[in-house]
Protein backbone atom coordinates (compact mmCIF):
# COMPACT_ATOMS: atom_id res chain seq x y z
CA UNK A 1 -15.84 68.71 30.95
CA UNK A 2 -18.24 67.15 33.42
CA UNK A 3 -20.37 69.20 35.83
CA UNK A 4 -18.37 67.72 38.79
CA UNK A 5 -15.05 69.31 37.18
CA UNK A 6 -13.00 71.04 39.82
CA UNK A 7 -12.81 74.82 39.80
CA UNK A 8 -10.04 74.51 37.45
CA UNK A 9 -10.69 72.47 35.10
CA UNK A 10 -14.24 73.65 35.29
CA UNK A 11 -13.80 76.75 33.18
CA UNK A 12 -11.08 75.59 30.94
CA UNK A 13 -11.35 76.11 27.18
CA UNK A 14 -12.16 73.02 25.17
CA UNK A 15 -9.54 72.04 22.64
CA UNK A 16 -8.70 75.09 20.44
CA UNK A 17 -9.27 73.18 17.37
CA UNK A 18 -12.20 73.08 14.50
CA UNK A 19 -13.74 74.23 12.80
CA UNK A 20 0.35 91.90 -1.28
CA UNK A 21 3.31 92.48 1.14
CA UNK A 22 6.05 95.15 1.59
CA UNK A 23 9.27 94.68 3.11
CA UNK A 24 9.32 96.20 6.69
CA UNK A 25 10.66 100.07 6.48
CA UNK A 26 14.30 100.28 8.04
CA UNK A 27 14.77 100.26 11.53
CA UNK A 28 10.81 99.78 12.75
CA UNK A 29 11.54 95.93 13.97
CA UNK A 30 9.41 95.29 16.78
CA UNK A 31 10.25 93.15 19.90
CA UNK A 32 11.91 89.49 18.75
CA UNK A 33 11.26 90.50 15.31
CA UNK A 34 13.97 89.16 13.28
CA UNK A 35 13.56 91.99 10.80
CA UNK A 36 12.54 90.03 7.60
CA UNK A 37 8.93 89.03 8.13
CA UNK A 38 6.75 90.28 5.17
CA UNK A 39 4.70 92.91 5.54
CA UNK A 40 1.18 91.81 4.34
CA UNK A 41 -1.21 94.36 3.76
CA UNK A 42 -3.66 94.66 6.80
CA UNK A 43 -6.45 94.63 4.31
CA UNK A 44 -5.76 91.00 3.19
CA UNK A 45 -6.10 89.87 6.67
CA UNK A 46 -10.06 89.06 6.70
CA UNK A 47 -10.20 88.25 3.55
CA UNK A 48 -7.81 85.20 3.77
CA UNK A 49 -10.42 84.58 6.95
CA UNK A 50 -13.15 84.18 4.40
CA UNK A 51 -11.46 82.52 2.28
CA UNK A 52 -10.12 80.01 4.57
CA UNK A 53 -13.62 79.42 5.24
CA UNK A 54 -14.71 78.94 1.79
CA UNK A 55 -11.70 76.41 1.60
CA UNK A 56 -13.30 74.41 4.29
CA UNK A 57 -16.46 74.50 3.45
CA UNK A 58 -15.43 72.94 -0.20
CA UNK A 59 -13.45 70.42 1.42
CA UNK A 60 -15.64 69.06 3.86
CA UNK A 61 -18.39 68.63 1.13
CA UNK A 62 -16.05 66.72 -0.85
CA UNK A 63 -15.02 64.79 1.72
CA UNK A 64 -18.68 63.88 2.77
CA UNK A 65 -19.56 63.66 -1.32
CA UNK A 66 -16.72 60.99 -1.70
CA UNK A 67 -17.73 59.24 1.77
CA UNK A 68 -21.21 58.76 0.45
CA UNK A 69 -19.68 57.12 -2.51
CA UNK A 70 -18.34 54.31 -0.88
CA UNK A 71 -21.47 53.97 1.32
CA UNK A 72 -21.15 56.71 4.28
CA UNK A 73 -24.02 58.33 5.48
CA UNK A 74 -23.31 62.11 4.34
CA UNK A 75 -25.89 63.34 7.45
CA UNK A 76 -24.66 61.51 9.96
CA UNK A 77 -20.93 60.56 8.91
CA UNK A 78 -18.63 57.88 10.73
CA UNK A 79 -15.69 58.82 12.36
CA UNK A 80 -13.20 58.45 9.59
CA UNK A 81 -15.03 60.92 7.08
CA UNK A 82 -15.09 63.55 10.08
CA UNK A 83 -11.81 63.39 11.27
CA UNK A 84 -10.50 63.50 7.85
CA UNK A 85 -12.93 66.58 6.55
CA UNK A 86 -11.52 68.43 10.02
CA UNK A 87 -7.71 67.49 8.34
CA UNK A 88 -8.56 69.14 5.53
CA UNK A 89 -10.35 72.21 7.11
CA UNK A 90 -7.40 72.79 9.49
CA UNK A 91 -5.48 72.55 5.96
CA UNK A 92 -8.01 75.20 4.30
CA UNK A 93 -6.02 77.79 6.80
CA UNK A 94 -2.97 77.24 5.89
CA UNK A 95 -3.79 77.19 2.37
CA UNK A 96 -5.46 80.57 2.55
CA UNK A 97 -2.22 81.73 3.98
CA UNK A 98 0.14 80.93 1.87
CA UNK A 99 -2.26 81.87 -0.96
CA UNK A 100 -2.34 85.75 0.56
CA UNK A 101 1.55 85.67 1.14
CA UNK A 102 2.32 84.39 -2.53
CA UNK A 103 0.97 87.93 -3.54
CA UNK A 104 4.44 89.53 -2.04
CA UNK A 105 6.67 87.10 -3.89
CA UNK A 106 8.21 84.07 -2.73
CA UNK A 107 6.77 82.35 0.52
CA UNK A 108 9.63 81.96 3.15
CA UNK A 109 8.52 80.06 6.30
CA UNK A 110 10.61 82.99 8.39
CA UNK A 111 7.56 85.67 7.08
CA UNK A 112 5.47 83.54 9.43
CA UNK A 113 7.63 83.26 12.12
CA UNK A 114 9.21 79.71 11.38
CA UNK A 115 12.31 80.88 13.24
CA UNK A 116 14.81 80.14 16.17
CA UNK A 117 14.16 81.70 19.29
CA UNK A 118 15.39 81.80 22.80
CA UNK A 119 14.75 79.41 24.67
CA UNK A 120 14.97 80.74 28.11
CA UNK A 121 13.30 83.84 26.89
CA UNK A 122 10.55 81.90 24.94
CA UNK A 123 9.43 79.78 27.94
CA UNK A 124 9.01 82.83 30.03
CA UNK A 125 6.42 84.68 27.45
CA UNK A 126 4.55 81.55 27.71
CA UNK A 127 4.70 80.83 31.13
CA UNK A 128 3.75 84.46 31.23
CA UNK A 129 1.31 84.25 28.45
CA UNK A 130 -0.49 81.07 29.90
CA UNK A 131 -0.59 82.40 33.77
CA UNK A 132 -2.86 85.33 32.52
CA UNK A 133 -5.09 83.28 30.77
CA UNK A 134 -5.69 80.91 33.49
CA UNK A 135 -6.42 83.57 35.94
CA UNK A 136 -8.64 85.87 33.81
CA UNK A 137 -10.29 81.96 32.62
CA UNK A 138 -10.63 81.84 36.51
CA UNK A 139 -12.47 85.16 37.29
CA UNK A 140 -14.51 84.25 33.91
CA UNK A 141 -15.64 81.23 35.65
CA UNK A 142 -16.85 83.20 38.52
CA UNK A 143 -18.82 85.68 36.05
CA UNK A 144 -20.96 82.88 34.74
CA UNK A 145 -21.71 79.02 34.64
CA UNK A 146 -18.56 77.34 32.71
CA UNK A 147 -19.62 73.94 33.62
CA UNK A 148 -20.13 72.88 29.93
CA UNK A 149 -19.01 69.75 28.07
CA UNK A 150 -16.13 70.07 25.46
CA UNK A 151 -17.93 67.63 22.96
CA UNK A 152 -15.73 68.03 19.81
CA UNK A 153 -13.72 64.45 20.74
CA UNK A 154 -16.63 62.85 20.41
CA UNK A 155 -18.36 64.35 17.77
CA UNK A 156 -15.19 63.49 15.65
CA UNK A 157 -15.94 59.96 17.26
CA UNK A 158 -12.97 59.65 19.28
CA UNK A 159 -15.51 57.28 21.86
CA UNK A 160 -16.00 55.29 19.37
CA UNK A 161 -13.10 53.12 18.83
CA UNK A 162 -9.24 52.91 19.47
CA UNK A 163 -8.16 54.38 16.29
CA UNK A 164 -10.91 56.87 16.18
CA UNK A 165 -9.24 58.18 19.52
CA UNK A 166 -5.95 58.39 18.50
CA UNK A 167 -6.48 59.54 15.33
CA UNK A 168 -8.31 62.86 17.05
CA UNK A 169 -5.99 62.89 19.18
CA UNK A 170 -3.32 64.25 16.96
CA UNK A 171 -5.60 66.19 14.78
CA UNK A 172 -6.36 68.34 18.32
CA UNK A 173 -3.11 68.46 19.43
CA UNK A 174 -1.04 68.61 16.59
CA UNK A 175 -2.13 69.57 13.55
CA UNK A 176 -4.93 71.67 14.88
CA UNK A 177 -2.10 74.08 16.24
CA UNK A 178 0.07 74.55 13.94
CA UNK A 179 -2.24 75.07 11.12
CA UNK A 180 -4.41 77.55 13.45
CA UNK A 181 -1.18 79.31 14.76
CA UNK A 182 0.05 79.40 10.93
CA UNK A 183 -2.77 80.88 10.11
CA UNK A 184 -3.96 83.29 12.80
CA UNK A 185 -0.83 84.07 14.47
CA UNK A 186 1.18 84.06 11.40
CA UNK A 187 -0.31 85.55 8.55
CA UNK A 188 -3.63 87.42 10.30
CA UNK A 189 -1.96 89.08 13.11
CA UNK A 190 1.27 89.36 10.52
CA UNK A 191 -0.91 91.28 8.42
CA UNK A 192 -2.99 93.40 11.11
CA UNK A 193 -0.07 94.65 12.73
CA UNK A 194 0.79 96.29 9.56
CA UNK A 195 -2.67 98.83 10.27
CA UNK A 196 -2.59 100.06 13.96
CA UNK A 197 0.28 98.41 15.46
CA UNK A 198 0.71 95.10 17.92
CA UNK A 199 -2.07 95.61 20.17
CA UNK A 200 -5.46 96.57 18.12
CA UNK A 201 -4.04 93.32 15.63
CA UNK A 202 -3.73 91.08 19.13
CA UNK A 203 -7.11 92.01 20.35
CA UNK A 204 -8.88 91.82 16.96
CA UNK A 205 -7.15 88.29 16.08
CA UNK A 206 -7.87 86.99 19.83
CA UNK A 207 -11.67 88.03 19.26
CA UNK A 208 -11.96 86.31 15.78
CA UNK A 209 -10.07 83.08 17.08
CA UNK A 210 -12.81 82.79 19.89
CA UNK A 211 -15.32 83.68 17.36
CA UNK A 212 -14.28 80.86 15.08
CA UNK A 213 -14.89 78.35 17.71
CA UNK A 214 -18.63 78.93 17.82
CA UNK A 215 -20.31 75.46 17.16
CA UNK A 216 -17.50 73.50 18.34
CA UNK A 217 -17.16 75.04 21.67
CA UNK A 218 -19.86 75.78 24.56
CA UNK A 219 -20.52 79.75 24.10
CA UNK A 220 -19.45 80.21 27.20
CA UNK A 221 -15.67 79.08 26.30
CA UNK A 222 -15.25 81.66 23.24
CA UNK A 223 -14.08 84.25 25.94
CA UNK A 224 -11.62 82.60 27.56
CA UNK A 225 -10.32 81.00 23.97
CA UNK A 226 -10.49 84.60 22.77
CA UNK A 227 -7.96 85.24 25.56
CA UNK A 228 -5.89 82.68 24.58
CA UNK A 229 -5.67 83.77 21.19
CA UNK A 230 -4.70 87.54 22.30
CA UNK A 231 -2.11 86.03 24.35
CA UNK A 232 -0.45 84.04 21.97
CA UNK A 233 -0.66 87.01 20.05
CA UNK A 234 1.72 88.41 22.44
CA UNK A 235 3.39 85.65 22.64
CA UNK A 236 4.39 85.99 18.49
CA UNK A 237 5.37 89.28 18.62
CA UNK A 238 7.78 89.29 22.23
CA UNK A 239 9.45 86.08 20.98
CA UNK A 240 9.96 86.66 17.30
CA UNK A 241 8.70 83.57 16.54
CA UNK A 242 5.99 81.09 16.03
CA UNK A 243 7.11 78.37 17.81
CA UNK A 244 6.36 79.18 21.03
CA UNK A 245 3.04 80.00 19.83
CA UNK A 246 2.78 76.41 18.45
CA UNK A 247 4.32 74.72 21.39
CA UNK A 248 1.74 76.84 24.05
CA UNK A 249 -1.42 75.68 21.91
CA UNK A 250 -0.37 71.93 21.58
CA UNK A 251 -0.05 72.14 25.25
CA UNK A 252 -3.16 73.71 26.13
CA UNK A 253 -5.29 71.25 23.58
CA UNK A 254 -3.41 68.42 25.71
CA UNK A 255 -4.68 69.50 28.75
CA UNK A 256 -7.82 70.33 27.18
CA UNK A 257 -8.18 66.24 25.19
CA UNK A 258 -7.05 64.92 28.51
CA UNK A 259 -9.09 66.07 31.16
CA UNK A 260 -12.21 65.77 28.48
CA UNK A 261 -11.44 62.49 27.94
CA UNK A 262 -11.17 61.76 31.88
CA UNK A 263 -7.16 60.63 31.59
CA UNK A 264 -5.18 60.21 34.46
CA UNK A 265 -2.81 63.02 35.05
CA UNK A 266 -0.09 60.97 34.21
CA UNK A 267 -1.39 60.18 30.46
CA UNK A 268 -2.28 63.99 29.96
CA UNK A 269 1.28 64.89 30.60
CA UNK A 270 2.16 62.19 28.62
CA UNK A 271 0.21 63.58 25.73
CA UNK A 272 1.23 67.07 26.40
CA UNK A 273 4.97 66.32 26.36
CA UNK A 274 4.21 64.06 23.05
CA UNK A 275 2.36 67.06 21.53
CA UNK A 276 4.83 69.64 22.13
CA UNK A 277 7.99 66.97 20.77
CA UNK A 278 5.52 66.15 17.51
CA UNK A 279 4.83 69.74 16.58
CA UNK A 280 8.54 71.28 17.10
CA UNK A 281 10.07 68.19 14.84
CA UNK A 282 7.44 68.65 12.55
CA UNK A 283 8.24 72.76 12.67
CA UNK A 284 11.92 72.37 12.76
CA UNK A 285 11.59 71.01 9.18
CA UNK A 286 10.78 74.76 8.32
CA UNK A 287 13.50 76.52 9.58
CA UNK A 288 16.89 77.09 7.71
CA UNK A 289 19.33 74.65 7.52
CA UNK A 290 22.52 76.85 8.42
CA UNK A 291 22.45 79.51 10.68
CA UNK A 292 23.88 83.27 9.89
CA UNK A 293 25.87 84.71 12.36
CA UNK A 294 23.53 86.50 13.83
CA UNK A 295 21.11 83.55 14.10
CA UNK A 296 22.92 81.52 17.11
CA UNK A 297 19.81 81.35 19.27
CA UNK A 298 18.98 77.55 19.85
CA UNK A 299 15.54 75.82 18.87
CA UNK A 300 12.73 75.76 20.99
């Protein structure tokens, strides 16, 4: 964002993108829980962190080894061989996860909260959710300087061509959330929650999901992102579900790409709405294909 950003948009986050289990004991579901989520051991939670890491790190060296090849610069690569090493970095999470939650058996989207929810419900928690993190973003913005510039668009070379753009547009908007929430708000909260309960695993997993942004975010937008991370947190556990978590991060990015890339308010909504319709058919893929009885609650 520009130094002659409105107090608004002045503080706000850039795009929140890169960079064994037991069953649970009878009659301890928590809020929205559906009752059948895994439970991971808390342990395995920063581990899959460092290996998700590792994962990235492997895969953007290929990618840059295998740009070179066909005549990239591996220093100073061109758009294409960024955006796709980010594709496969945002993959690296959800690799790690499903990697962890193979040690309790078979992986079942539901463990990570690839379930219906309601809808009425769900939009409050993240109207909720996304009113608290605007306001304490606010206050932050009064604490210190927040007039930084979110460069990750460009770095990934979105100014640099049509395609380019497009092509980081999705990655921010859409894949970037729901491998991030898949990750973080599926398995590493999953699995925190497990040690101390719902709110030491929120704050720990908001801290580490502003901490992960360091390098592609100004330093002074890892609070607010850590924030958003403990809210969607919340989020996770009130709904039962991921979804909302996934829909609430799309949006946000939108917001985020938009006002970054100086759109019109008109286009950002645009994107937004496009973001949030992209990521719930691409989610909705995950859930079951008939309902029990007890699951009647509509799709978000």
């Amino acid at each position: 964002m520009s130094s002659g950003a409105s107090s608004f948009d002045s503080w706000l986050p850039p795009t929140a993108g890169p960079p064994g289990g037991l069953p649970p004991a009878s009659g301890q579901s928590e809020p929205g829980d559906d009752g059948g989520a895994a439970r991971w051991a808390p342990w395995t939670a920063g581990l899959a962190l460092v290996v998700a890491f590792l994962f990235a790190l492997m895969g953007a060296i290929f990618v840059g080894i295998v740009g070179a090849i066909f005549g990239a610069s591996f220093t100073d690569p061109p758009p294409a061989v960024n955006i796709t090493a980010t594709v496969v970095q945002d993959g690296a999470f959800i690799g790690a996860a499903l990697l962890f939650a193979a040690r309790a058996g078979q992986i079942v989207p539901a463990q990570f909260g690839f379930v219906r929810t309601r809808l009425l419900a769900a939009l409050g928690w993240m109207a909720g959710a996304y009113v608290v993190y605007i306001a304490l973003g606010a206050l932050w913005a009064q604490v210190v300087d927040t007039h930084a510039e979110d460069k990750l668009p460009d770095s990934l070379g979105a100014d640099e061509s049509t395609a380019a753009l497009v092509a980081v547009c999705v990655v921010v908007t859409v894949i970037a959330p729901i491998a991030e929430e898949t990750f973080f708000r599926g398995y590493f909260f999953g699995a925190l929650r497990n040690w101390r309960g719902v709110w030491p695993a929120a704050l720990i997993t908001g801290v580490v999901f502003g901490g992960i942004h360091v390098g592609s975010a100004p330093a002074v937008f890892l609070v607010p992102l850590a924030v958003l991370g403990f809210m969607l947190c919340i989020v996770r556990w009130k709904t039962g579900s991921l979804l909302p978590c996934i829909a609430l991060h799309a949006m946000n990015n939108a917001l985020a790409f938009g006002i970054t890339e100086k759109w019109s308010g008109g286009a950002t909504l645009l994107l937004l709405i496009g973001a949030v319709t992209v990521t719930m058919l691409a989610c909705a893929a995950l859930l079951p294909r008939e309902r029990s009885a007890l699951d009647t609650r509509p799709l978000i």
